[in-house]
Protein backbone atom coordinates (compact mmCIF):
# COMPACT_ATOMS: atom_id res chain seq x y z
CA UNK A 1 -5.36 -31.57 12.89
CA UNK A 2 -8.26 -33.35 15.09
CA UNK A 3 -11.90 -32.84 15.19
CA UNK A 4 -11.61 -30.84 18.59
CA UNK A 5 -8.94 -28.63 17.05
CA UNK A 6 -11.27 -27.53 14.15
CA UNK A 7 -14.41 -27.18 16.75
CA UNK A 8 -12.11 -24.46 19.07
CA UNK A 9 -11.59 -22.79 16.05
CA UNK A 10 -14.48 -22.54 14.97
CA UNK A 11 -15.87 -21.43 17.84
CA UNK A 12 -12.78 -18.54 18.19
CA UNK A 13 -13.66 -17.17 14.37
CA UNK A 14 -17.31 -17.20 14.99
CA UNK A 15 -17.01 -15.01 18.38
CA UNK A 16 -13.90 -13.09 16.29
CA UNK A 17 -16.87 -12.37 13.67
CA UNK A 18 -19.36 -11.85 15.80
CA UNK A 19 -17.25 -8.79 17.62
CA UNK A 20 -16.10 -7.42 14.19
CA UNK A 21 -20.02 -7.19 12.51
CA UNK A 22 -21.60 -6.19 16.07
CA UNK A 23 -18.85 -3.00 15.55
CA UNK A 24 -18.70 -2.46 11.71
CA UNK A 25 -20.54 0.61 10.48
CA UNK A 26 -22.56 -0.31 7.79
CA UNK A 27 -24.09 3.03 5.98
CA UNK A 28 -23.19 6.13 7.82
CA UNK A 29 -19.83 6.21 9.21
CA UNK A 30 -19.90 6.29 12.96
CA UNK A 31 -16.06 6.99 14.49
CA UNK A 32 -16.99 5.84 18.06
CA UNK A 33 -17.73 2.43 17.05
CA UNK A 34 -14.71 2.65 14.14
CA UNK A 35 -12.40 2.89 17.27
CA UNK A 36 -13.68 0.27 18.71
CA UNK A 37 -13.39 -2.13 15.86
CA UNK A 38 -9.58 -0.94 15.57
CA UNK A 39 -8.30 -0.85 18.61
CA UNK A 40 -10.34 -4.95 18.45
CA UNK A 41 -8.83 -5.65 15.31
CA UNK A 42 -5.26 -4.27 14.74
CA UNK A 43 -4.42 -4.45 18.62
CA UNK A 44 -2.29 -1.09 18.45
CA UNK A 45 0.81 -1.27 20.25
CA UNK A 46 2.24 1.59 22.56
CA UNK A 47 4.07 4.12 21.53
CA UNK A 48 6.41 5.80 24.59
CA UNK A 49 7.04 9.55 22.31
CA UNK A 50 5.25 12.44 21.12
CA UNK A 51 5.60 12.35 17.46
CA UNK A 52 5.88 15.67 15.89
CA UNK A 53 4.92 15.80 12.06
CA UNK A 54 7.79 18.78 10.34
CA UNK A 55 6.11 18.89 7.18
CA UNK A 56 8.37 20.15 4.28
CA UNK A 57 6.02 20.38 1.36
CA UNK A 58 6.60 23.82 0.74
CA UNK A 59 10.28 23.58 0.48
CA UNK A 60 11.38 20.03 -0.80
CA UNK A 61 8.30 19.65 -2.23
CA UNK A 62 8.44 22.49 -4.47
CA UNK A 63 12.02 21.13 -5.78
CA UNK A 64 10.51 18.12 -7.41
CA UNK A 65 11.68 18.58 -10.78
CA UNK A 66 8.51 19.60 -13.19
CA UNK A 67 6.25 21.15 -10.75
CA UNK A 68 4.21 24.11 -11.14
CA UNK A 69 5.09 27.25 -8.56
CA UNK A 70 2.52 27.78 -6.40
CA UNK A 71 0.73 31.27 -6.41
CA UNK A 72 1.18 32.85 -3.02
CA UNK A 73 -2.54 32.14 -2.16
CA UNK A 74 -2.10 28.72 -3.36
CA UNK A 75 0.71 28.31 -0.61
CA UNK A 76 -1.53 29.58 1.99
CA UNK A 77 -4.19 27.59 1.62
CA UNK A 78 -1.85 24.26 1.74
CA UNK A 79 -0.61 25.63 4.83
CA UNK A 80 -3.84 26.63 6.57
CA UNK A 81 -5.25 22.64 5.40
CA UNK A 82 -1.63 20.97 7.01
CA UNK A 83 -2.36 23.28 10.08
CA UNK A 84 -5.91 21.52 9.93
CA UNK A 85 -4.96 18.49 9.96
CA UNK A 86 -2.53 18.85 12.70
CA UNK A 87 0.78 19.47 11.18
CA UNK A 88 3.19 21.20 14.37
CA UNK A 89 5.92 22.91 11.90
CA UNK A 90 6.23 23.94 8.34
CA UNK A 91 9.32 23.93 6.37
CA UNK A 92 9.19 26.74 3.72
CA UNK A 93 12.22 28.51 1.25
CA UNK A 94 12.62 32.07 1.57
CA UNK A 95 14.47 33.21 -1.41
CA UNK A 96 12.23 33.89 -4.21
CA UNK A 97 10.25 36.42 -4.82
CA UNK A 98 6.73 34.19 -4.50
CA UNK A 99 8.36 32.82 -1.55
CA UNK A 100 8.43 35.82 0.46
CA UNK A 101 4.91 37.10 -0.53
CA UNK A 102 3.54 33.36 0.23
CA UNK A 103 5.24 33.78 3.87
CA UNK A 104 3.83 37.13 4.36
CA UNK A 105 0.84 35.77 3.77
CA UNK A 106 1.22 32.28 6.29
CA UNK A 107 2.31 34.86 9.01
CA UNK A 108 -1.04 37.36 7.96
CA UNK A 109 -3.09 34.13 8.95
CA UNK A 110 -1.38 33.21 12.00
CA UNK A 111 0.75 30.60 10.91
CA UNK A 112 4.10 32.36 11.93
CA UNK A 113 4.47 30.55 15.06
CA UNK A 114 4.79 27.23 13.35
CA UNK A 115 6.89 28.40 9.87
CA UNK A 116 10.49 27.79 9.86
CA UNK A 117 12.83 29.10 7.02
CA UNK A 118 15.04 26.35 5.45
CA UNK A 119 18.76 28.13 5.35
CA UNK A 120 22.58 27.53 4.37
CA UNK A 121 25.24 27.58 6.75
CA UNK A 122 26.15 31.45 5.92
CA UNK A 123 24.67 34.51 7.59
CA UNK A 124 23.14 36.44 4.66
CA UNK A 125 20.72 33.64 4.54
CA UNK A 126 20.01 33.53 8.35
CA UNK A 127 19.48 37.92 7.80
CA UNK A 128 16.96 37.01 5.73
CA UNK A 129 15.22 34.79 8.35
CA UNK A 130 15.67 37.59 11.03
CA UNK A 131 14.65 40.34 9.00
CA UNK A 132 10.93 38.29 7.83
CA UNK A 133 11.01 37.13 11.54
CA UNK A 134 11.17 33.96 11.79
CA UNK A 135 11.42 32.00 15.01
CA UNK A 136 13.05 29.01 13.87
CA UNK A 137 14.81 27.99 10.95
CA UNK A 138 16.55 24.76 10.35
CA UNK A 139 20.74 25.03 8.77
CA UNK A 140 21.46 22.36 6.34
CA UNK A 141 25.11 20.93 5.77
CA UNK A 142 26.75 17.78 4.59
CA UNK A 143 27.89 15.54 6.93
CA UNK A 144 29.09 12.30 5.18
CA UNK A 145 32.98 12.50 3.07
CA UNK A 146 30.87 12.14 -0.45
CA UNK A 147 28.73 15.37 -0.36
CA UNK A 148 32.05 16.96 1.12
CA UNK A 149 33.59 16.28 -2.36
CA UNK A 150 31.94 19.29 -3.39
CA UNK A 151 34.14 21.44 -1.54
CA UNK A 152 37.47 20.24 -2.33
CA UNK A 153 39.75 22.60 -0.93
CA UNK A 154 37.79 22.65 2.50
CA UNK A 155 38.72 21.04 5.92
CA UNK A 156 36.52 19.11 8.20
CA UNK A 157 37.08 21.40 10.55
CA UNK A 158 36.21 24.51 8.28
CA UNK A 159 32.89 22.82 7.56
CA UNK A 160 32.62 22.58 11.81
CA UNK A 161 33.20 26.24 12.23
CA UNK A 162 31.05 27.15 9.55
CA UNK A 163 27.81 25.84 10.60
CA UNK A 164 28.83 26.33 14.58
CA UNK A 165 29.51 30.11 13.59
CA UNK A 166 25.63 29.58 11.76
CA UNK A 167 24.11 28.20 14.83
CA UNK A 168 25.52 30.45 17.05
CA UNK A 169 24.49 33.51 15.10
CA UNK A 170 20.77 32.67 14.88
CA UNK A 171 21.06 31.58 18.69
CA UNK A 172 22.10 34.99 19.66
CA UNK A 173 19.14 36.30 17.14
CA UNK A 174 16.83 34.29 19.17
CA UNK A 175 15.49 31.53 16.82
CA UNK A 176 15.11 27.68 17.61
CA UNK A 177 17.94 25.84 15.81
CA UNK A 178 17.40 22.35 13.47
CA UNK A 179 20.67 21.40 12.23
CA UNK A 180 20.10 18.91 9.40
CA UNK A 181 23.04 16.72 8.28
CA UNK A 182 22.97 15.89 4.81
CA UNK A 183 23.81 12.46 3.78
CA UNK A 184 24.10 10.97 7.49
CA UNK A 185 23.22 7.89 6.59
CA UNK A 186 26.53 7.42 4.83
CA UNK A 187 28.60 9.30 6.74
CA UNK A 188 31.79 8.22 9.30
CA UNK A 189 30.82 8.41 12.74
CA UNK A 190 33.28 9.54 14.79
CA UNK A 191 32.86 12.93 12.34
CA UNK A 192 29.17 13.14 12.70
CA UNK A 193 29.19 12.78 15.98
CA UNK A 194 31.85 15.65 16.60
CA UNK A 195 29.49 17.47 14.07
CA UNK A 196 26.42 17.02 16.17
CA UNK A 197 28.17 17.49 20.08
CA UNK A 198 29.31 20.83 18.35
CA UNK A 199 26.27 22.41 17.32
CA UNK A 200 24.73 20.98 20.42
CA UNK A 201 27.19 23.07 22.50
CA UNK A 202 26.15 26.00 19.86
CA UNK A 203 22.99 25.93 20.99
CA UNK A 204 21.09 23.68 17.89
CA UNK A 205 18.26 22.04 19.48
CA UNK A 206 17.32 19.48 17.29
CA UNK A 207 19.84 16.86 14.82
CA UNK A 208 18.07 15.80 11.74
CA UNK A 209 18.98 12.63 10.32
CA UNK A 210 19.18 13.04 6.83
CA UNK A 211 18.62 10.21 4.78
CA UNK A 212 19.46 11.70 1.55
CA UNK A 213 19.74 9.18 -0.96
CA UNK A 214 17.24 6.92 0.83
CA UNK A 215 20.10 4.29 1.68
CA UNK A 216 19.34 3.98 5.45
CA UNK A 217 18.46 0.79 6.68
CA UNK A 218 15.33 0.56 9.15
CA UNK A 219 16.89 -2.81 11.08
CA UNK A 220 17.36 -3.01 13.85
CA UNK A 221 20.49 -4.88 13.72
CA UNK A 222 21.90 -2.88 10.79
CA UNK A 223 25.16 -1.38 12.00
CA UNK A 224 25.96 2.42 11.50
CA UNK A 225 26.15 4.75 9.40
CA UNK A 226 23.16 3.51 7.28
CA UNK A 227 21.55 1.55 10.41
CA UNK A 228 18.65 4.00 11.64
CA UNK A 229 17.65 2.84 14.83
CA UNK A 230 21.63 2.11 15.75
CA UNK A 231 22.00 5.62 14.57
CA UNK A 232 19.14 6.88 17.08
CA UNK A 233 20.41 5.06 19.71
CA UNK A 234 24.12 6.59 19.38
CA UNK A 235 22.97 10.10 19.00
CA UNK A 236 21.02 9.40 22.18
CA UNK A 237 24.06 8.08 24.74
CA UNK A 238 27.25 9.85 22.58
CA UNK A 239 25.87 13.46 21.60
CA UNK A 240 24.28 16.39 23.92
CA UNK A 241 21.61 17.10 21.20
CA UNK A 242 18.33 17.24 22.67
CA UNK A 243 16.31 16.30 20.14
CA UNK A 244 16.44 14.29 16.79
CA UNK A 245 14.43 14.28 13.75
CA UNK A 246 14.20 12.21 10.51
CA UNK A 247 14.37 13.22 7.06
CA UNK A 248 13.81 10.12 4.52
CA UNK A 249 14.02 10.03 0.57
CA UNK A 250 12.53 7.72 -1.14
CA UNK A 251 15.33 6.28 -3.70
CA UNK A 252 14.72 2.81 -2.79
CA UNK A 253 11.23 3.15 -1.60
CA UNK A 254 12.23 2.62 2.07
CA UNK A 255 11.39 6.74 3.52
CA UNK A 256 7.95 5.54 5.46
CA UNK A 257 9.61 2.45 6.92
CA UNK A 258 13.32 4.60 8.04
CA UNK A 259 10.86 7.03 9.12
CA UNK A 260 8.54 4.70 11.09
CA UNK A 261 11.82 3.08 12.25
CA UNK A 262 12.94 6.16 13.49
CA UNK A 263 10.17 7.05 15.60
CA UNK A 264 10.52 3.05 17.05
CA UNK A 265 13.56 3.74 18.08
CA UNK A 266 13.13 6.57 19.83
CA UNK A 267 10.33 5.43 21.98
CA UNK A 268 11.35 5.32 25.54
CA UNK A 269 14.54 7.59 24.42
CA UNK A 270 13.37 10.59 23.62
CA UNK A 271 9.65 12.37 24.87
CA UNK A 272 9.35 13.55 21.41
CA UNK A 273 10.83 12.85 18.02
CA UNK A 274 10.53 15.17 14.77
CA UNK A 275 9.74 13.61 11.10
CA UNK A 276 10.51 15.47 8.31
CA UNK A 277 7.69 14.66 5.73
CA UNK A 278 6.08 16.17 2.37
CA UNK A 279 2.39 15.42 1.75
CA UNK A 280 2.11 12.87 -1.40
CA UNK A 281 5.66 12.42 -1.08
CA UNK A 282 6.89 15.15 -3.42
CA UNK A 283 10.64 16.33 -3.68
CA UNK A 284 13.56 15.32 -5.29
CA UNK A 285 14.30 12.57 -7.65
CA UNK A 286 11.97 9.78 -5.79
CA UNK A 287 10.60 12.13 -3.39
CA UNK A 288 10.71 11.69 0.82
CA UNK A 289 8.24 9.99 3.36
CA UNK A 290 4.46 10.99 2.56
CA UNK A 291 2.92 12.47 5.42
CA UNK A 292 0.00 11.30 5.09
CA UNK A 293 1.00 7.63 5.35
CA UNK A 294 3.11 8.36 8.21
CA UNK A 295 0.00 9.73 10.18
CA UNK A 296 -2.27 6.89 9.01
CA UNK A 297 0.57 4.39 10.39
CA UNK A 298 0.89 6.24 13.50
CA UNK A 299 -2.93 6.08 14.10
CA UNK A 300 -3.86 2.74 13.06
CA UNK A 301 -0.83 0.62 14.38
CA UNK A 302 -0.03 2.84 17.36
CA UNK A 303 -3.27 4.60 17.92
CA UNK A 304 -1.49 8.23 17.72
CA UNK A 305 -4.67 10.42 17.74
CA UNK A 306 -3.64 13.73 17.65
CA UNK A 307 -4.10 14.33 14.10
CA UNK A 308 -7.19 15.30 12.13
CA UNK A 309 -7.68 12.87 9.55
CA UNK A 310 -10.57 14.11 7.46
CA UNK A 311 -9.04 16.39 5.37
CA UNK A 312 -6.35 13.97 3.82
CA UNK A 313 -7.75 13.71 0.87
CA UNK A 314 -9.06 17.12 0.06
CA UNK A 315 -5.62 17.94 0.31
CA UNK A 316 -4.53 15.64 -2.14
CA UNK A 317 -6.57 16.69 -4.46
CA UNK A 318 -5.86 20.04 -3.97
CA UNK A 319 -1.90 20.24 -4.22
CA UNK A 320 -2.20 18.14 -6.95
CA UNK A 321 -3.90 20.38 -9.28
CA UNK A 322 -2.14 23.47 -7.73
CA UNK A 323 0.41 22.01 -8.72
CA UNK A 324 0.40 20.24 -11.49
CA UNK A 325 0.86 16.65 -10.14
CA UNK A 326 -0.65 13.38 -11.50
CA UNK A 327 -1.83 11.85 -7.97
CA UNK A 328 -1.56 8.08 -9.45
CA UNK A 329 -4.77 6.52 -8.65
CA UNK A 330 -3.53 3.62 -6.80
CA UNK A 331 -1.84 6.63 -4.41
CA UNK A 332 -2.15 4.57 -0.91
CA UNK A 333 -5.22 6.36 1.34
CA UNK A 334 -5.44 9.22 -0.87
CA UNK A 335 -5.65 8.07 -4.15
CA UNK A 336 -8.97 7.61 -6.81
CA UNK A 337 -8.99 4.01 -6.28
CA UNK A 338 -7.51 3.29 -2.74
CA UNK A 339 -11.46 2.43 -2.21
CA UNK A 340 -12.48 1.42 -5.52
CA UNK A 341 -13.68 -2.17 -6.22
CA UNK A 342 -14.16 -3.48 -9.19
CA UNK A 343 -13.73 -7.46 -9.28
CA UNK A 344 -16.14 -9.91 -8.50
CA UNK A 345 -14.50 -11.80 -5.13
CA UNK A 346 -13.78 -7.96 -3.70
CA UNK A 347 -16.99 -7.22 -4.03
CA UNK A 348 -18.25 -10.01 -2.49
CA UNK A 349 -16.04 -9.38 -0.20
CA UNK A 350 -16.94 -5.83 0.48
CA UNK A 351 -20.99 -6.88 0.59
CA UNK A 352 -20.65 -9.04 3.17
CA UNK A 353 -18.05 -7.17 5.42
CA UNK A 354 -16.36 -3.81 4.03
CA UNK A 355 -13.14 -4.83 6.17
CA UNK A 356 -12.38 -7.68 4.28
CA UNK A 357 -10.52 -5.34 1.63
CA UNK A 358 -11.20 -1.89 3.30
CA UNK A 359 -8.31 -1.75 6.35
CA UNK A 360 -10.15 1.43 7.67
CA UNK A 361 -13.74 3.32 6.37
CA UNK A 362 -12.98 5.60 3.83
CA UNK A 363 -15.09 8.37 5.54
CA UNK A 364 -12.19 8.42 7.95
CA UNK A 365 -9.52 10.08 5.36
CA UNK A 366 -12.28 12.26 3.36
CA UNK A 367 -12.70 9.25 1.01
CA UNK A 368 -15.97 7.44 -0.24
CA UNK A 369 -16.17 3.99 -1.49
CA UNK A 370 -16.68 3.74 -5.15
CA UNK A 371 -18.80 0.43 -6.80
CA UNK A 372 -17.30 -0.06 -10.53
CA UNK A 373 -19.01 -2.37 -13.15
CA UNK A 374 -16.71 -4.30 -15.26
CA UNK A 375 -16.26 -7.91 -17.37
CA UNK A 376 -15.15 -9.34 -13.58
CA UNK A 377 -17.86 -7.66 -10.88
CA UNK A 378 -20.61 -10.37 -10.72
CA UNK A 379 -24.00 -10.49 -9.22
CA UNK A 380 -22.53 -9.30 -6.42
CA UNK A 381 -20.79 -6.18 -7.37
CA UNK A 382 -24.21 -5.17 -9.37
CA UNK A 383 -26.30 -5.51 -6.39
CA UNK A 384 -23.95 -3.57 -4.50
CA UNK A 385 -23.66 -0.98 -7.08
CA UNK A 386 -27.27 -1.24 -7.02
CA UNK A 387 -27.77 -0.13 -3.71
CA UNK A 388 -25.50 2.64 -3.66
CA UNK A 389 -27.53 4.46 -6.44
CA UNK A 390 -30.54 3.67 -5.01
CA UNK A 391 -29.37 4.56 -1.28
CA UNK A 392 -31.59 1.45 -0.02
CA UNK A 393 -31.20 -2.52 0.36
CA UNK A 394 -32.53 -4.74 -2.81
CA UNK A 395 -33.51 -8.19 -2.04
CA UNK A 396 -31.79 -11.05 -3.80
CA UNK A 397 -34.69 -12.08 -5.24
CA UNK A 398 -35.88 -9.30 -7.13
CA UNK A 399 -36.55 -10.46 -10.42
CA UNK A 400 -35.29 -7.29 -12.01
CA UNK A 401 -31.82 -7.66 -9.88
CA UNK A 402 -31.24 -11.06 -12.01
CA UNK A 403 -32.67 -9.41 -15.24
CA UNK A 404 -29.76 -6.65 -14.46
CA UNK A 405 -26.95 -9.22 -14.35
CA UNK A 406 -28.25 -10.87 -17.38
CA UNK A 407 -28.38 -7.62 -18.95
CA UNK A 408 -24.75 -6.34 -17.91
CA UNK A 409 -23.32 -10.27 -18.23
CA UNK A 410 -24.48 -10.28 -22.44
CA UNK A 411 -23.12 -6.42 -22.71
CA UNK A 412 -19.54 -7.60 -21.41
CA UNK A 413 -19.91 -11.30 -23.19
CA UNK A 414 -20.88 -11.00 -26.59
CA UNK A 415 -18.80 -7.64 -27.65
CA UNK A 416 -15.60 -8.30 -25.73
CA UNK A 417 -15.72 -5.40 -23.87
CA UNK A 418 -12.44 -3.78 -22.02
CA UNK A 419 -13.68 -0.87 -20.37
CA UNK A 420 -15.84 -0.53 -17.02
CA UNK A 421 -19.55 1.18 -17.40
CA UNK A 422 -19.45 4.51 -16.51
CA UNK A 423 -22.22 6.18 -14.06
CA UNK A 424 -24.74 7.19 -16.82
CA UNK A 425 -24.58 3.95 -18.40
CA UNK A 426 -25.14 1.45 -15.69
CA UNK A 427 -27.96 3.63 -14.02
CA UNK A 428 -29.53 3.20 -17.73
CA UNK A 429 -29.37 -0.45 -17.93
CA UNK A 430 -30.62 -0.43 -14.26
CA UNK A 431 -33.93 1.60 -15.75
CA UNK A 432 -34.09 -0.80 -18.53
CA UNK A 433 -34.45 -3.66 -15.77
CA UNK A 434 -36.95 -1.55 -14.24
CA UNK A 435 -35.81 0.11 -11.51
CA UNK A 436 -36.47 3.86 -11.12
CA UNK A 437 -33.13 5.91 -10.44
């Protein structure tokens, strides 16, 4: 590469940093400029749909094996913190006896408008639905040959008459109609399709894609049944539903990218697309799409800002404990050490420009950045842990910053230590160098 290449280059990254420092917040989290520096940074591309976030933590959730049941206050408050943060529908069971109590409550705080009992394709579970009155519910029923293997002596047809006798029934009861089709991702189109035109003409006014053994395909080119966007495409011109919606499992690890895929595709096709979503991920076997990282994609690639982002990891914290959940550490945006730093060329990193291993301040999800002190941090990851004890700037000079290193260096060094200092410890080898904290 020539000289004059290297020169424009140089000139580009210096105006590039320039930009990125003059908007970085450095201290106290300011979300005007934070905008700025995104929309500079990740260049967010437009998105032509309203995306509308169907949480279902409070049904498939719940039926992650090993879980605690909630106490009926317990479900409240997860619902009132998913309203908070912006959450447009809630997916909740109705059959148990907690179940009911927790809805009673949800509806007591003004949540009924947004609640929508999960049902079979039968009546006495739609009665229930009536009777706690509901105004929406979504009917659930295989779709794809396999999952109709559990109903041997059953015709296609019977299954279509079943669930078009279900969504006619709640129609005529007045309630907003999801039909979700289990297993569409491997099922023969020419059947789903029928499926789908006939609960259309039923009156169902939304077709979720159910993605039940996380096999889909996000692709573009990938051909049906598993192709997602192909499959969003061919609901679109061959059915009469008027919406669709996306419900991804996790078995492969694909459910935020079939999700994200989903809501691609429908972009110029629809004015608004559901996703079916549980916060941390929790359900069955490997669990669905979290909906926290589908919000977080949403706002930083596409700059979907309807959503209030602050509470993300309260609520995290929260289920988890309700629960019974071990939120892994490493738990992208809401996890213990999504903003923990701990090695010495992060924390370099981090000193000179949080960005370089932060893609977004951690003020923005509820979060805080957290300095740790192990065998790999380095003068620079003391200094910096420095300063965020003291709540001030040390100059590099100090004498008692270098008698600090020495200090923490000969700890690690000379007894082969494994472990990171905790709090306590590190602010009492920062007295010993003679700082007061």
């Amino acid at each position: 590469m020539s000289v004059y290449d290297f020169e424009a280059l140089e000139k580009k990254r210096e105006e590039f940093l320039s930009r990125v420092k003059d908007l970085a917040s450095y201290g106290q989290f300011d979300e005007e400029r934070w905008e700025r520096l995104k929309k500079f940074v990740y260049n967010p591309m437009p998105l032509n749909v309203d995306v509308v976030i169907d949480d279902c933590t409070l049904r498939e959730g719940l039926q992650m094996a090993g879980l605690l049941t909630p106490r009926p206050e317990e479900y409240l408050k997860i619902a009132l913190m998913l309203r908070e943060i912006g959450v447009e529908r809630l997916e909740v069971m109705i059959y148990a006896k907690s179940d009911k109590e927790a809805v009673k409550l949800m509806k007591d705080h003004g949540l009924g408008d947004i609640l929508a009992a999960w049902c079979r394709a039968n009546k006495k579970d739609l009665d229930q639905a009536i009777q706690m009155d509901f105004k929406q519910v979504g009917i659930s029923h295989p779709v794809s040959y396999i999952h109709s293997s559990k109903w041997p002596n059953l015709k296609l047809k019977d299954f279509v008459e079943r669930v078009v006798d279900a969504v006619t029934y709640a129609v005529e009861h007045g309630l907003k109609v999801f039909v979700h089709g289990e297993d569409s991702t491997r099922a023969d189109w020419e059947f789903e399709k029928l499926f789908i035109n006939a609960v259309a003409e039923a009156g169902a006014e939304v077709y979720r894609i159910c993605d039940t053994v996380g096999c889909g395909l996000s692709d573009p080119l990938a051909s049906l049944p598993n192709g997602i966007p192909a499959k969003v495409r061919y609901i679109r011109r061959e059915t009469k539903i008027p919406y669709i919606e996306i419900h991804a499992h996790d078995d492969l690890g694909n459910a935020v990218e079939n999700t994200m895929a989903t809501i691609r595709a429908a972009s110029g096709l629809y004015d608004r697309v559901y996703v079916s979503t549980t916060f941390l991920g929790l359900g069955d076997r490997a669990g669905n799409a979290e909906t926290e990282k589908i919000i977080m994609n949403c706002y930083l690639h596409y700059n979907v800002r309807k959503w209030n982002l602050k509470p993300l990891r309260e609520l995290a914290v929260y289920i988890a404990s309700s629960l019974g959940y071990h939120l892994p550490v490493n738990k992208a945006i809401v996890g213990d050490s999504v903003f923990a730093h701990e090695s010495g060329i992060h924390l370099h990193g981090i000193s000179m420009l949080p960005l370089t291993y932060e893609p977004f301040p951690p003020e923005l999800v509820g979060q805080r950045r957290s300095i740790v002190i192990g065998k790999r941090s380095g003068r620079h990851g003391i200094k910096l842990k420095l300063e965020q004890v003291l709540g001030r700037k040390i100059s590099d000079d100090d004498p008692r910053i270098l008698n600090l290193v020495e200090m923490i260096n000969y700890e690690f060094s000379t007894r082969d230590r494994r472990y990171p200092m905790g709090e306590e410890e590190f602010r009492m080898f920062a007295r010993r160098a003679g700082f007061e904290v």
